[in-house]
N, C-alpha and C. Protein backbone atom coordinates (compact mmCIF):
# COMPACT_ATOMS: atom_id res chain seq x y z
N UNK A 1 22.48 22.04 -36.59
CA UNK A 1 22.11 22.72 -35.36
C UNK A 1 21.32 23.97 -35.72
N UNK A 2 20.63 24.42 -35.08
CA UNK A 2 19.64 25.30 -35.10
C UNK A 2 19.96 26.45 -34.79
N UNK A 3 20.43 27.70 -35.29
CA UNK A 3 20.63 29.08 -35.15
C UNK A 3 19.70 29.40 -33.58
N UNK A 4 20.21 30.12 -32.92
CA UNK A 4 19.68 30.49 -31.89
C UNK A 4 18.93 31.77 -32.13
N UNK A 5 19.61 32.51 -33.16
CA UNK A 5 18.32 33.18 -33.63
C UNK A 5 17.07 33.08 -34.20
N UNK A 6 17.43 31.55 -34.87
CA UNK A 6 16.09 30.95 -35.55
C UNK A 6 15.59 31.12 -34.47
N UNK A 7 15.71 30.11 -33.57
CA UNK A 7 14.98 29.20 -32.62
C UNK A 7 14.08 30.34 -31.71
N UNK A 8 14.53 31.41 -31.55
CA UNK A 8 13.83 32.63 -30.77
C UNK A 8 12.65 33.21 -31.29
N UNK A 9 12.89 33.34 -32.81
CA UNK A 9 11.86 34.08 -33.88
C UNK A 9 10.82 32.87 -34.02
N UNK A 10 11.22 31.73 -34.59
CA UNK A 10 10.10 30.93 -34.69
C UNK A 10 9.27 30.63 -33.48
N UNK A 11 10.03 30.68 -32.00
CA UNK A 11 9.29 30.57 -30.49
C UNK A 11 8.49 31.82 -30.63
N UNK A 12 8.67 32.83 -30.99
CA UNK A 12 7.97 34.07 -31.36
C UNK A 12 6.94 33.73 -32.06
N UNK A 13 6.93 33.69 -33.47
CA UNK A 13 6.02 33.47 -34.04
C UNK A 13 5.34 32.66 -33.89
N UNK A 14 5.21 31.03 -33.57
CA UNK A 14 4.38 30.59 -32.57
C UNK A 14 3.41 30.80 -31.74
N UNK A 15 4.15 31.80 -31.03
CA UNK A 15 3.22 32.20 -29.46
C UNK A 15 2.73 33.26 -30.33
N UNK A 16 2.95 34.36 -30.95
CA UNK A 16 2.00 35.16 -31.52
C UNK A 16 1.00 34.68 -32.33
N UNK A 17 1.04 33.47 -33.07
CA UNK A 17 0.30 32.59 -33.68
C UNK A 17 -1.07 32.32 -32.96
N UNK A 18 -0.65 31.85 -32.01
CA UNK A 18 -1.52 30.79 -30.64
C UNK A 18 -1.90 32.03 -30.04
N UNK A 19 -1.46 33.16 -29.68
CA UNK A 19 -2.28 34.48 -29.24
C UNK A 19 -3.33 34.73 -29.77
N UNK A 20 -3.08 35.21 -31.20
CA UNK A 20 -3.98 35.93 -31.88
C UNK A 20 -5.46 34.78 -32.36
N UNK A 21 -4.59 33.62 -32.10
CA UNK A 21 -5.77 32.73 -32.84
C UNK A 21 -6.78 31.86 -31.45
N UNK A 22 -6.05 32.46 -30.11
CA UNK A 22 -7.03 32.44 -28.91
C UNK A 22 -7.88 33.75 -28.95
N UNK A 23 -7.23 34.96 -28.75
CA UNK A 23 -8.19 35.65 -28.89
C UNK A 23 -9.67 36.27 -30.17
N UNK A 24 -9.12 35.78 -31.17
CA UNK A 24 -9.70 35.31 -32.48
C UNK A 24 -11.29 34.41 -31.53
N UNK A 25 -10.57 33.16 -31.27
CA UNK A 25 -11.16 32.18 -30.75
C UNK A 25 -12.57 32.33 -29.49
N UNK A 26 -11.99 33.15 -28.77
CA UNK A 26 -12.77 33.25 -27.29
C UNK A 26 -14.07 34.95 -27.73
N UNK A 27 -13.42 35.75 -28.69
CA UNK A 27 -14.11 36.45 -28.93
C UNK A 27 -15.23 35.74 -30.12
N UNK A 28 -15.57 34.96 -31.21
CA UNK A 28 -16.21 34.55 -31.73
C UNK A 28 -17.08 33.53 -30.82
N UNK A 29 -16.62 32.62 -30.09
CA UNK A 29 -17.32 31.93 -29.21
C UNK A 29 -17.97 32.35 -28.17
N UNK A 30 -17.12 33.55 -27.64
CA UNK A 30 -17.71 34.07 -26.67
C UNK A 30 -19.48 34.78 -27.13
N UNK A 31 -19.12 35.47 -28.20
CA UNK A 31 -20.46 36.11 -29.21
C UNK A 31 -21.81 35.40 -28.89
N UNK A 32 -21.49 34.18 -29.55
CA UNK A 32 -22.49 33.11 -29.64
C UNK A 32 -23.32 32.51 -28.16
N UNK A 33 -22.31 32.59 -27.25
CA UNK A 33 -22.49 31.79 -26.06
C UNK A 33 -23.13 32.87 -24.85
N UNK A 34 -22.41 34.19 -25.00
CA UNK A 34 -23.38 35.38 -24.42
C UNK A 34 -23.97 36.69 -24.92
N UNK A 35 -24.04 36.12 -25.97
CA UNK A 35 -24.63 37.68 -27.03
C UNK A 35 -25.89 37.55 -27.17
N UNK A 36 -26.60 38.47 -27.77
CA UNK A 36 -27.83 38.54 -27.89
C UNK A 36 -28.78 37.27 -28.59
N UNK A 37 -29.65 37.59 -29.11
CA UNK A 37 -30.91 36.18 -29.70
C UNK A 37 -30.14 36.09 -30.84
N UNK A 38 -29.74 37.28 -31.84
CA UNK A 38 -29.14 37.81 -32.78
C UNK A 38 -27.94 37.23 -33.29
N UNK A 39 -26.82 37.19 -32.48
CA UNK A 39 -25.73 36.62 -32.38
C UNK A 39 -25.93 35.05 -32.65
N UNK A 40 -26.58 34.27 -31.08
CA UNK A 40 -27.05 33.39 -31.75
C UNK A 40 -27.64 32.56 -33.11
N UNK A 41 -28.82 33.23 -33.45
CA UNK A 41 -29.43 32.96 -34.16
C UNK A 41 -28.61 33.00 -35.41
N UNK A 42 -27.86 33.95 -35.77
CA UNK A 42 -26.53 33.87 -37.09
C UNK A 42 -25.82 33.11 -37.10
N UNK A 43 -25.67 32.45 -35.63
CA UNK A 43 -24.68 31.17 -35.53
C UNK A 43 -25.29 29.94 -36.65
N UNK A 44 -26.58 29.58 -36.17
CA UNK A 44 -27.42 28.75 -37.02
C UNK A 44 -27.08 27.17 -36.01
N UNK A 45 -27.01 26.45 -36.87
CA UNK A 45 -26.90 24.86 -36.16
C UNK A 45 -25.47 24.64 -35.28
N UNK A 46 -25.53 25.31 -34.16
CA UNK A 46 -24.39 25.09 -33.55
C UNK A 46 -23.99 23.30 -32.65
N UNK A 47 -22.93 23.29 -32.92
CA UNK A 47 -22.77 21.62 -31.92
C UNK A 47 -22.41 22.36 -30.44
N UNK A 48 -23.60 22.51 -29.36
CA UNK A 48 -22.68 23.27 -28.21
C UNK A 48 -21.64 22.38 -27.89
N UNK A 49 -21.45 20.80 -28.03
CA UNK A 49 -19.91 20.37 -26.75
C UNK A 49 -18.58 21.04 -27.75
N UNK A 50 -18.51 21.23 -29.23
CA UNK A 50 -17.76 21.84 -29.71
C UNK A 50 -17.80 23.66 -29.47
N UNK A 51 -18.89 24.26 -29.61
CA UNK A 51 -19.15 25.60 -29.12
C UNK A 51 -18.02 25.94 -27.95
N UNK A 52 -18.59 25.02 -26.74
CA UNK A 52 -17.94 25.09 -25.75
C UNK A 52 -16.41 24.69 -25.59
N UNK A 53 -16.17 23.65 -26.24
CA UNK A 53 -14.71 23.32 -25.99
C UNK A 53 -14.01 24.28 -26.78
N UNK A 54 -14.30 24.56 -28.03
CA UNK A 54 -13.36 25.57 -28.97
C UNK A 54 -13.10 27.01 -27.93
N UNK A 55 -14.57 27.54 -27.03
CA UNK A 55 -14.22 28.69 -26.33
C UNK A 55 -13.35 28.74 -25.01
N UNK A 56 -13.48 27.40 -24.39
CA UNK A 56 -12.49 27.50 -23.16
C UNK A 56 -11.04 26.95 -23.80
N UNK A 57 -11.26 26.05 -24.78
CA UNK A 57 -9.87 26.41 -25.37
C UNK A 57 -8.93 27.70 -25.74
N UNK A 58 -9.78 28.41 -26.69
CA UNK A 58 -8.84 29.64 -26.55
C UNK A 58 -8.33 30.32 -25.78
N UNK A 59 -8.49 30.01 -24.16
CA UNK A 59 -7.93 30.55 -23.09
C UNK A 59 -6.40 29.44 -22.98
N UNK A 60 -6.96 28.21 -23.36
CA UNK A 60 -5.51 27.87 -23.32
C UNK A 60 -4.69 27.98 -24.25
N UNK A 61 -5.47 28.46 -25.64
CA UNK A 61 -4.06 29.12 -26.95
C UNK A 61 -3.56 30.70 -26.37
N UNK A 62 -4.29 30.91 -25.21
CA UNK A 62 -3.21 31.84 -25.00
C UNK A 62 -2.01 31.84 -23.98
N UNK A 63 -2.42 31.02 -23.27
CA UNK A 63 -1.48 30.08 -21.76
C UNK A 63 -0.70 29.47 -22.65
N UNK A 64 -0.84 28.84 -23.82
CA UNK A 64 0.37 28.35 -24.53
C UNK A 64 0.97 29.44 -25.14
N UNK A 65 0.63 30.54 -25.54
CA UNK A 65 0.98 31.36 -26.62
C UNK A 65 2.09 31.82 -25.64
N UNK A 66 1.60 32.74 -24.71
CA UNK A 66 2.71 33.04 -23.72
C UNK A 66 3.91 32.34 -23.46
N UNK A 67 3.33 31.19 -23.57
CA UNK A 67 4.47 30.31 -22.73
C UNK A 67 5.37 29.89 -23.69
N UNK A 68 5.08 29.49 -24.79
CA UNK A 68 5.94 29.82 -26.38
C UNK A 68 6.82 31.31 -26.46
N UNK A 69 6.38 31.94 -26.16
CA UNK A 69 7.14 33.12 -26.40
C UNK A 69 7.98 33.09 -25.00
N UNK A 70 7.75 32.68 -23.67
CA UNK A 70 8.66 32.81 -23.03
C UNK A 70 9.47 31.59 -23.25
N UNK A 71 9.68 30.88 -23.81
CA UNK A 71 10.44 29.78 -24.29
C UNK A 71 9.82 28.70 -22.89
N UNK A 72 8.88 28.50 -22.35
CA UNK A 72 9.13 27.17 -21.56
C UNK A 72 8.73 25.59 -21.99
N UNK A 73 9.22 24.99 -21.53
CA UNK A 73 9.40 23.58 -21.85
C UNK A 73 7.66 22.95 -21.58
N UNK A 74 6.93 23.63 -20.48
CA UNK A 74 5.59 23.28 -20.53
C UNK A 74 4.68 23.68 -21.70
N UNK A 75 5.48 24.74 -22.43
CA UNK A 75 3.71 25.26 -23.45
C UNK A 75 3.99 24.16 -24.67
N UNK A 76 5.16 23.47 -24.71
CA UNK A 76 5.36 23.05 -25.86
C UNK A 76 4.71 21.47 -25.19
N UNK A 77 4.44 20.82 -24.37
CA UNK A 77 3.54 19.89 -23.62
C UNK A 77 1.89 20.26 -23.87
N UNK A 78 1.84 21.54 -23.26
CA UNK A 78 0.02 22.12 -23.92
C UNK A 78 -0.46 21.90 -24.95
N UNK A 79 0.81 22.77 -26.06
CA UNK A 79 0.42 22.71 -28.02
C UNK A 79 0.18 21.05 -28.25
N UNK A 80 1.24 20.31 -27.42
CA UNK A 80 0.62 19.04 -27.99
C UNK A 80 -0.57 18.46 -27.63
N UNK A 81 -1.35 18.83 -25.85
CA UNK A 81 -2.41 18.39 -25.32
C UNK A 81 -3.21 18.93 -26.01
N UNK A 82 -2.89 20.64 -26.34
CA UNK A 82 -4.47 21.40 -26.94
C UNK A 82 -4.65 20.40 -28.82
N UNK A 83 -3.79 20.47 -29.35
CA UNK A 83 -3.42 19.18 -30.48
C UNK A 83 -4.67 18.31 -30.38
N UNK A 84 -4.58 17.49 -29.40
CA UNK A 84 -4.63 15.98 -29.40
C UNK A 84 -6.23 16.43 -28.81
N UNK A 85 -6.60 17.36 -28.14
CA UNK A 85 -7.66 17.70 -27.94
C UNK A 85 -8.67 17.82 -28.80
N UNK A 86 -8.26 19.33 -29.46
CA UNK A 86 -9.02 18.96 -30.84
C UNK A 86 -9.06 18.63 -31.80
N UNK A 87 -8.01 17.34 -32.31
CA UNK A 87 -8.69 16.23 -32.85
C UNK A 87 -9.60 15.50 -32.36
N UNK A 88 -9.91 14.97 -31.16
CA UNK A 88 -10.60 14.15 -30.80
C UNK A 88 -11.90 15.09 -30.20
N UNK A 89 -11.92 16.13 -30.21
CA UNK A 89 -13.40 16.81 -30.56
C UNK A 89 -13.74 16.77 -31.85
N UNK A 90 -12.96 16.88 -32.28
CA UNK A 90 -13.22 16.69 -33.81
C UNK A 90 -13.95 15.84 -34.49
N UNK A 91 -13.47 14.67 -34.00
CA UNK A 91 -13.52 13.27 -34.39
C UNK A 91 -15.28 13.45 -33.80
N UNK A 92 -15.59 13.70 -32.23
CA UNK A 92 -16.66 13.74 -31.83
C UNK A 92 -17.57 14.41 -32.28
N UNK A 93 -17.14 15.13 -33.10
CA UNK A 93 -18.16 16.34 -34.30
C UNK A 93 -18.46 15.21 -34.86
N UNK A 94 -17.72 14.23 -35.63
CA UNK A 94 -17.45 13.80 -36.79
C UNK A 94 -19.09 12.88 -36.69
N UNK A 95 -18.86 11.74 -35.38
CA UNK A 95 -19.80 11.12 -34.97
C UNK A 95 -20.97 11.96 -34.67
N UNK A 96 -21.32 12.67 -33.99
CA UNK A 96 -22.19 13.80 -34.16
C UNK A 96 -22.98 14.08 -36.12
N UNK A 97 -22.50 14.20 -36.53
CA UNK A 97 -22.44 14.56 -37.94
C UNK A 97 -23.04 13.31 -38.65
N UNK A 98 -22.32 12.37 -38.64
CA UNK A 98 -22.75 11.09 -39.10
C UNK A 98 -23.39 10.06 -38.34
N UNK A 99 -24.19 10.54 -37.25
CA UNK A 99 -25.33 10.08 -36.92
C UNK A 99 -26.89 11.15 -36.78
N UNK A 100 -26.39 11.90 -37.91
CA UNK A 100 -27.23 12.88 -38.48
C UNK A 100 -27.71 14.09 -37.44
N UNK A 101 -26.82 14.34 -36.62
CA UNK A 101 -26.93 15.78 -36.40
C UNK A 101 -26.76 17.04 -36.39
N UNK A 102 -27.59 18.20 -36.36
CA UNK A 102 -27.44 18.85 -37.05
C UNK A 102 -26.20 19.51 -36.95
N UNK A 103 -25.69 20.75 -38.15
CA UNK A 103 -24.32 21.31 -37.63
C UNK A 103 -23.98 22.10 -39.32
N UNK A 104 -22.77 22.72 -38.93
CA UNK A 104 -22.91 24.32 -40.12
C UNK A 104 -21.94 23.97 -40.71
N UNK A 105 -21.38 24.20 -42.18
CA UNK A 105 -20.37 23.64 -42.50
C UNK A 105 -19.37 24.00 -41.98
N UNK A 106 -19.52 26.06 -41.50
CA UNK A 106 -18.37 26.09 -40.92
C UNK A 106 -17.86 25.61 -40.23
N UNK A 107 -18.70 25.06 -39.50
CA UNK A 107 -17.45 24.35 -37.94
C UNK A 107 -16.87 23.17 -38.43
N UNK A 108 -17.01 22.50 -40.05
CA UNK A 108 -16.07 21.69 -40.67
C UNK A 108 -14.50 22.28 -40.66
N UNK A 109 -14.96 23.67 -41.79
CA UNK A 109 -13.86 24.34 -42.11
C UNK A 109 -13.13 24.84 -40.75
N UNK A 110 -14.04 25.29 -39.49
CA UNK A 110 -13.16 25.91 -38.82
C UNK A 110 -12.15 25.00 -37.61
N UNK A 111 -13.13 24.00 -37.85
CA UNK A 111 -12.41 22.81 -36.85
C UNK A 111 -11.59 22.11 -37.61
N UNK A 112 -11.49 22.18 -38.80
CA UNK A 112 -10.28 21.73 -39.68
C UNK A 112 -9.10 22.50 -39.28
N UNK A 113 -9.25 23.79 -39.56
CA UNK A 113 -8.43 25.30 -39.35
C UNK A 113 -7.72 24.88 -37.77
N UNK A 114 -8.49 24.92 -36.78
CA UNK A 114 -8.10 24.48 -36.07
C UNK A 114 -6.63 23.33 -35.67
N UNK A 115 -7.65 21.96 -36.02
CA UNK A 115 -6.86 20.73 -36.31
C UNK A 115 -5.13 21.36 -36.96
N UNK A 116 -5.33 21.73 -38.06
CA UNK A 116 -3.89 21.78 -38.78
C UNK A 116 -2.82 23.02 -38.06
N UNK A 117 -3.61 24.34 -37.18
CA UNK A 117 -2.82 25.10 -37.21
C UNK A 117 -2.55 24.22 -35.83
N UNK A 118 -3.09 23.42 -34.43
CA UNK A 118 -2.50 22.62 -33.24
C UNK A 118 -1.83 21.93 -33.50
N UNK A 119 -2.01 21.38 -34.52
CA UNK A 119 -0.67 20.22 -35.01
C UNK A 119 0.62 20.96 -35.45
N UNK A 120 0.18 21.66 -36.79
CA UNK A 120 1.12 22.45 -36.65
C UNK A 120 2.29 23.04 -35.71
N UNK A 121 1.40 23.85 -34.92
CA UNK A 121 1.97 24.30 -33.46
C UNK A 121 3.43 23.32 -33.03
N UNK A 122 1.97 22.27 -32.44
CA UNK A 122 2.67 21.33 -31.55
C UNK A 122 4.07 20.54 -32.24
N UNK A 123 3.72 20.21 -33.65
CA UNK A 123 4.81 19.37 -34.34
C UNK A 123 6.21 20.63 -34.18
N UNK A 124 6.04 22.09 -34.92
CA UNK A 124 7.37 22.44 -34.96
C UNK A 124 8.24 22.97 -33.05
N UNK A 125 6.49 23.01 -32.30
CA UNK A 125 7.56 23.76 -30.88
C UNK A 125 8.07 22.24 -30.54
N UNK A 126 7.83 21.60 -30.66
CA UNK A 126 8.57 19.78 -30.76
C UNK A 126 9.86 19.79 -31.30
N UNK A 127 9.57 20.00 -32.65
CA UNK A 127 11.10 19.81 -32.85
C UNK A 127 12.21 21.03 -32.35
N UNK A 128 11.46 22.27 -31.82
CA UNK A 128 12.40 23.13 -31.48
C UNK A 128 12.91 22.69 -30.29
N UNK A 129 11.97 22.30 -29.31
CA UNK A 129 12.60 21.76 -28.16
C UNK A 129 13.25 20.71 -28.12
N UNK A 130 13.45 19.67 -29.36
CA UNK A 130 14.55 18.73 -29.85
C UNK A 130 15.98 19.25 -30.08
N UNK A 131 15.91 20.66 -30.61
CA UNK A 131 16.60 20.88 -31.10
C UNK A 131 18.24 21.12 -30.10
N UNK A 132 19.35 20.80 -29.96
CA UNK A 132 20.46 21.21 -29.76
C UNK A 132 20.85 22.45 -29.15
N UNK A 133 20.70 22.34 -27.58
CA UNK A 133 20.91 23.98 -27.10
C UNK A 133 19.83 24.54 -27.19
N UNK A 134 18.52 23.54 -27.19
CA UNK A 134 17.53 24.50 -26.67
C UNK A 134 17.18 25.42 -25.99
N UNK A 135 16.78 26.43 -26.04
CA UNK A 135 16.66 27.55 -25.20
C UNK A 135 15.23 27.60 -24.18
N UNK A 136 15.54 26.34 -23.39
CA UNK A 136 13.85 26.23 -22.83
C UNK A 136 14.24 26.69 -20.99
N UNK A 137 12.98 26.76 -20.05
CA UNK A 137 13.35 26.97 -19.39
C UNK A 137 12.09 26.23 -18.48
């Protein structure tokens, strides 16, 4: 059984996780999408349907982040939708990519980054809300 103090700190760390890495998120995208020629232009070969999905996503790593930290039973439903999301943008990079268009390595690395920390997410607020005396609401 799962310490109820665990279970609070790790719902914590979580949602501070998914905070910092929305606002991380919406401020870098945001840059690109309304900043100057400048901004742009440093971006280099951007994929906009990824541009775009990574930035209105981070509004929902923070609707989950919250909702992780308030323990509810819905953000741990989100971490798995925002999850399953971007993999399958991902995947749509992927095709993108290998039908030779253009694109930066970062958004390999960062849509990787991505990929592992939603799964992440989603796999442990999963098993917390498995867990025995969950504290959800």
């Amino acid at each position: 059984m799962i310490d109820q103090r665990k279970w609070h700190l790790t719902a914590l760390v979580l949602g501070v996780v998914a905070i910092l890495f929305g606002i991380l998120t919406i401020l870098s995208g945001g840059r690109v999408l309304f900043g100057d020629a400048a901004a742009r232009s440093a971006a280099g070969a951007v994929v906009p349907f990824v541009l775009w999905f990574n930035f209105a996503a981070g509004f929902a790593y923070l609707v989950a982040g919250l909702g992780l930290m308030a323990r509810r039973s819905w953000a741990v439903r989100l971490s798995i939708a925002i999850a399953a999301a971007t993999v399958l943008v991902f995947a749509a990079f992927g095709v993108h990519v290998w039908s030779g268009g253009a694109y930066e390595l970062r958004t390999v690395a960062a849509m990787s980054l991505r990929s592992i920390v939603w799964i992440g997410i989603a796999v442990t607020a999963s098993r917390l809300a498995k867990a025995p005396n969950a504290p959800l609401a």
